[in-house]
Protein backbone atom coordinates (compact mmCIF):
# COMPACT_ATOMS: atom_id res chain seq x y z
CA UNK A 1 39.96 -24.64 7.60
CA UNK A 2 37.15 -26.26 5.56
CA UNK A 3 34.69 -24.62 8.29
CA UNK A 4 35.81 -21.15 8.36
CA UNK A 5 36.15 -20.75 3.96
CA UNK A 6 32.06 -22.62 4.25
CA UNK A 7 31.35 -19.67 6.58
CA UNK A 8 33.17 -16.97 4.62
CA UNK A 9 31.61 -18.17 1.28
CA UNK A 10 27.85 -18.34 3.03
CA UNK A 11 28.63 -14.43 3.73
CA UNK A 12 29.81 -13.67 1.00
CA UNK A 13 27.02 -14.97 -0.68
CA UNK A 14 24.31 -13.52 1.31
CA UNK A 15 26.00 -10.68 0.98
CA UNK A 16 25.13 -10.52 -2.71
CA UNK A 17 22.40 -11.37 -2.17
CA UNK A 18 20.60 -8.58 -0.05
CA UNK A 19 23.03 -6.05 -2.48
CA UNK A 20 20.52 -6.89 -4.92
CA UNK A 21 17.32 -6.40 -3.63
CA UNK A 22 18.56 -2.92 -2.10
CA UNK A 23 15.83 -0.66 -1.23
CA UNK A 24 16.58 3.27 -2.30
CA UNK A 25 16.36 5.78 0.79
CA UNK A 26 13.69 7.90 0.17
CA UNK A 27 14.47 10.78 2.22
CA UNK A 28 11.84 13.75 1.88
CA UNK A 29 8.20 14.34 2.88
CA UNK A 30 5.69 13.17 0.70
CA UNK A 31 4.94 14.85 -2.45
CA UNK A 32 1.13 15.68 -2.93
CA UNK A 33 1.13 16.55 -6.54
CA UNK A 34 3.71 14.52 -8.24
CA UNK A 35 4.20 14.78 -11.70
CA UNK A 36 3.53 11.50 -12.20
CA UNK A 37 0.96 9.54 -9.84
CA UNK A 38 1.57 6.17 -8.30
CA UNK A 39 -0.29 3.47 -9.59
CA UNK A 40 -1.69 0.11 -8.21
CA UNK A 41 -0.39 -3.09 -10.41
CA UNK A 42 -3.87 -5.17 -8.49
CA UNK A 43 -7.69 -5.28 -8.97
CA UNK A 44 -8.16 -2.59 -6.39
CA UNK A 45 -12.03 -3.30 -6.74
CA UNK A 46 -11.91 -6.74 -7.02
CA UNK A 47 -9.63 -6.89 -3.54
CA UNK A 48 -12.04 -4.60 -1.76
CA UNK A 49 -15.34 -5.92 -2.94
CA UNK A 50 -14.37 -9.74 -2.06
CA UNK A 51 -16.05 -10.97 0.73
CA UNK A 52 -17.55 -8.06 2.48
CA UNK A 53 -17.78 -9.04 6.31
CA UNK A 54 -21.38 -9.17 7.09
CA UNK A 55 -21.24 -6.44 9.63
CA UNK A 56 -21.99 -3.95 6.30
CA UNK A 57 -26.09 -4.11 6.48
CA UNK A 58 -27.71 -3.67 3.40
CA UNK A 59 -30.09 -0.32 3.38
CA UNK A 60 -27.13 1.15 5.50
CA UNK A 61 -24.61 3.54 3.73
CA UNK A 62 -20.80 3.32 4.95
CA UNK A 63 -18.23 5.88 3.51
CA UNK A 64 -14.35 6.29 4.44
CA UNK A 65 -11.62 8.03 3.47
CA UNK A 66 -8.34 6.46 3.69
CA UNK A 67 -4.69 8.12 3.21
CA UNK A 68 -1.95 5.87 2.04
CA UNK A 69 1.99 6.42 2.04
CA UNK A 70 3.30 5.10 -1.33
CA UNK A 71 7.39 5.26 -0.73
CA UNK A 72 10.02 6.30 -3.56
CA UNK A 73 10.21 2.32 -4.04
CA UNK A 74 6.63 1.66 -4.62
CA UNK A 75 5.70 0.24 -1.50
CA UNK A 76 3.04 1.43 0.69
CA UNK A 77 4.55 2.87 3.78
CA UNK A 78 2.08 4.04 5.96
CA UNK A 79 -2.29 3.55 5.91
CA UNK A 80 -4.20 5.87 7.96
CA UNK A 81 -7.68 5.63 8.47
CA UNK A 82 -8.96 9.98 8.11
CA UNK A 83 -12.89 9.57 8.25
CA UNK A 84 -16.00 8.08 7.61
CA UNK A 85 -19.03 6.60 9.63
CA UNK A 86 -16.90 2.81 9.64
CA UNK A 87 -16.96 0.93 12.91
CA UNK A 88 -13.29 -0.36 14.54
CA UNK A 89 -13.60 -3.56 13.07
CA UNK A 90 -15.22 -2.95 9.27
CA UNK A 91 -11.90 -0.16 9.37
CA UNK A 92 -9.58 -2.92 10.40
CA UNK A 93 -11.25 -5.47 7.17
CA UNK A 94 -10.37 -2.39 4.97
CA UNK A 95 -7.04 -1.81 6.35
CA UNK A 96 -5.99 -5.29 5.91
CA UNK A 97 -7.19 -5.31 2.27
CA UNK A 98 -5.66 -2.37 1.41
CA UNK A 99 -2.01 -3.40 2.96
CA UNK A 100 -2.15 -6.39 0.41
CA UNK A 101 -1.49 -4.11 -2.36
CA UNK A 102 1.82 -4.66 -2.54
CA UNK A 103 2.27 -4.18 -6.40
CA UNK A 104 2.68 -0.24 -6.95
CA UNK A 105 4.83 1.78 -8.91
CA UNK A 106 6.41 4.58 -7.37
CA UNK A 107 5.02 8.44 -8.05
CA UNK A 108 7.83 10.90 -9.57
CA UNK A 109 8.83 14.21 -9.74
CA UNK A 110 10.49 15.23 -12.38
CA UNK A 111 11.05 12.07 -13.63
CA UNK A 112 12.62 11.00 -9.62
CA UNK A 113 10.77 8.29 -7.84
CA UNK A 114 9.52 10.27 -4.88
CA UNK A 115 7.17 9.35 -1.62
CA UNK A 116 3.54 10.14 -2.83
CA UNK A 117 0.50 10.61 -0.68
CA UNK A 118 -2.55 8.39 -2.47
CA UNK A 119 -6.34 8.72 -0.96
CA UNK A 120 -8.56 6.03 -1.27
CA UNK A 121 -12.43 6.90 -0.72
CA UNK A 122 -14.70 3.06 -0.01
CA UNK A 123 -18.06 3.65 -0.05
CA UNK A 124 -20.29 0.65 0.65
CA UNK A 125 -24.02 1.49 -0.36
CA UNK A 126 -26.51 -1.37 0.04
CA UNK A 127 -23.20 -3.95 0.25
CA UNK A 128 -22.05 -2.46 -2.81
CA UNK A 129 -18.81 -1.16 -2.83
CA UNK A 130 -17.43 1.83 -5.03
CA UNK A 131 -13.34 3.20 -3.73
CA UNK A 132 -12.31 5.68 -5.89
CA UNK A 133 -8.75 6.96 -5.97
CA UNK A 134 -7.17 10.48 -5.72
């Protein structure tokens, strides 16, 4: 008795517990021009300029575009690498970086949390880096 009312309350309390950190369904494709643009809670340059991997000569200019998913709950959903002169590994350093911004909030339209389509341009002149966002 005292075995199967331990296992009902654990469930019950789990239970409650994943009720509260529901995650919304977000349905639709992503909106291009929201009325209201996602925006990244973390030192974007700060994460991307820390510790360049020496594989980014200096005298050598790098650029990259890269196309990020932000979902209706502020979490990036999808990063795609679109172009640039980057070899497989210095795209795989960036990728990494960029999937530890976690701490977005959500585009809307019409004041509706909606999935938003973010580009992120890294340029690395001279080990410099300069990302700008769109």
């Amino acid at each position: 008795m005292i075995k199967t009312l331990s296992i009902i309350t654990v469930l019950l309390i789990s239970s409650i517990t994943f009720s509260q950190n529901e995650i919304k369904p977000c349905g639709k494709l992503p909106h291009v021009n929201p009325t209201v643009k996602p925006i990244c809670e973390n030192d974007i340059q700060n994460v991307l300029s820390e510790n360049l991997p020496s594989s980014f000569k200096e005298k050598v200019k790098y650029e990259s575009t890269f196309k990020l998913l932000i979902d209706c709950n502020g979490r990036i959903d999808m990063v795609i690498y679109k172009r640039g002169n980057l070899t497989t590994t210095q795209q795989k350093h960036f990728l990494g970086l960029i999937n530890t911004l976690k701490d977005w909030k959500a585009g809307q339209s019409n004041k509706v949390d909606v999935t938003t389509t973010v580009y992120f341009t890294i340029d690395v002149d001279n080990r410099q880096l300069v990302y700008k966002q769109y």
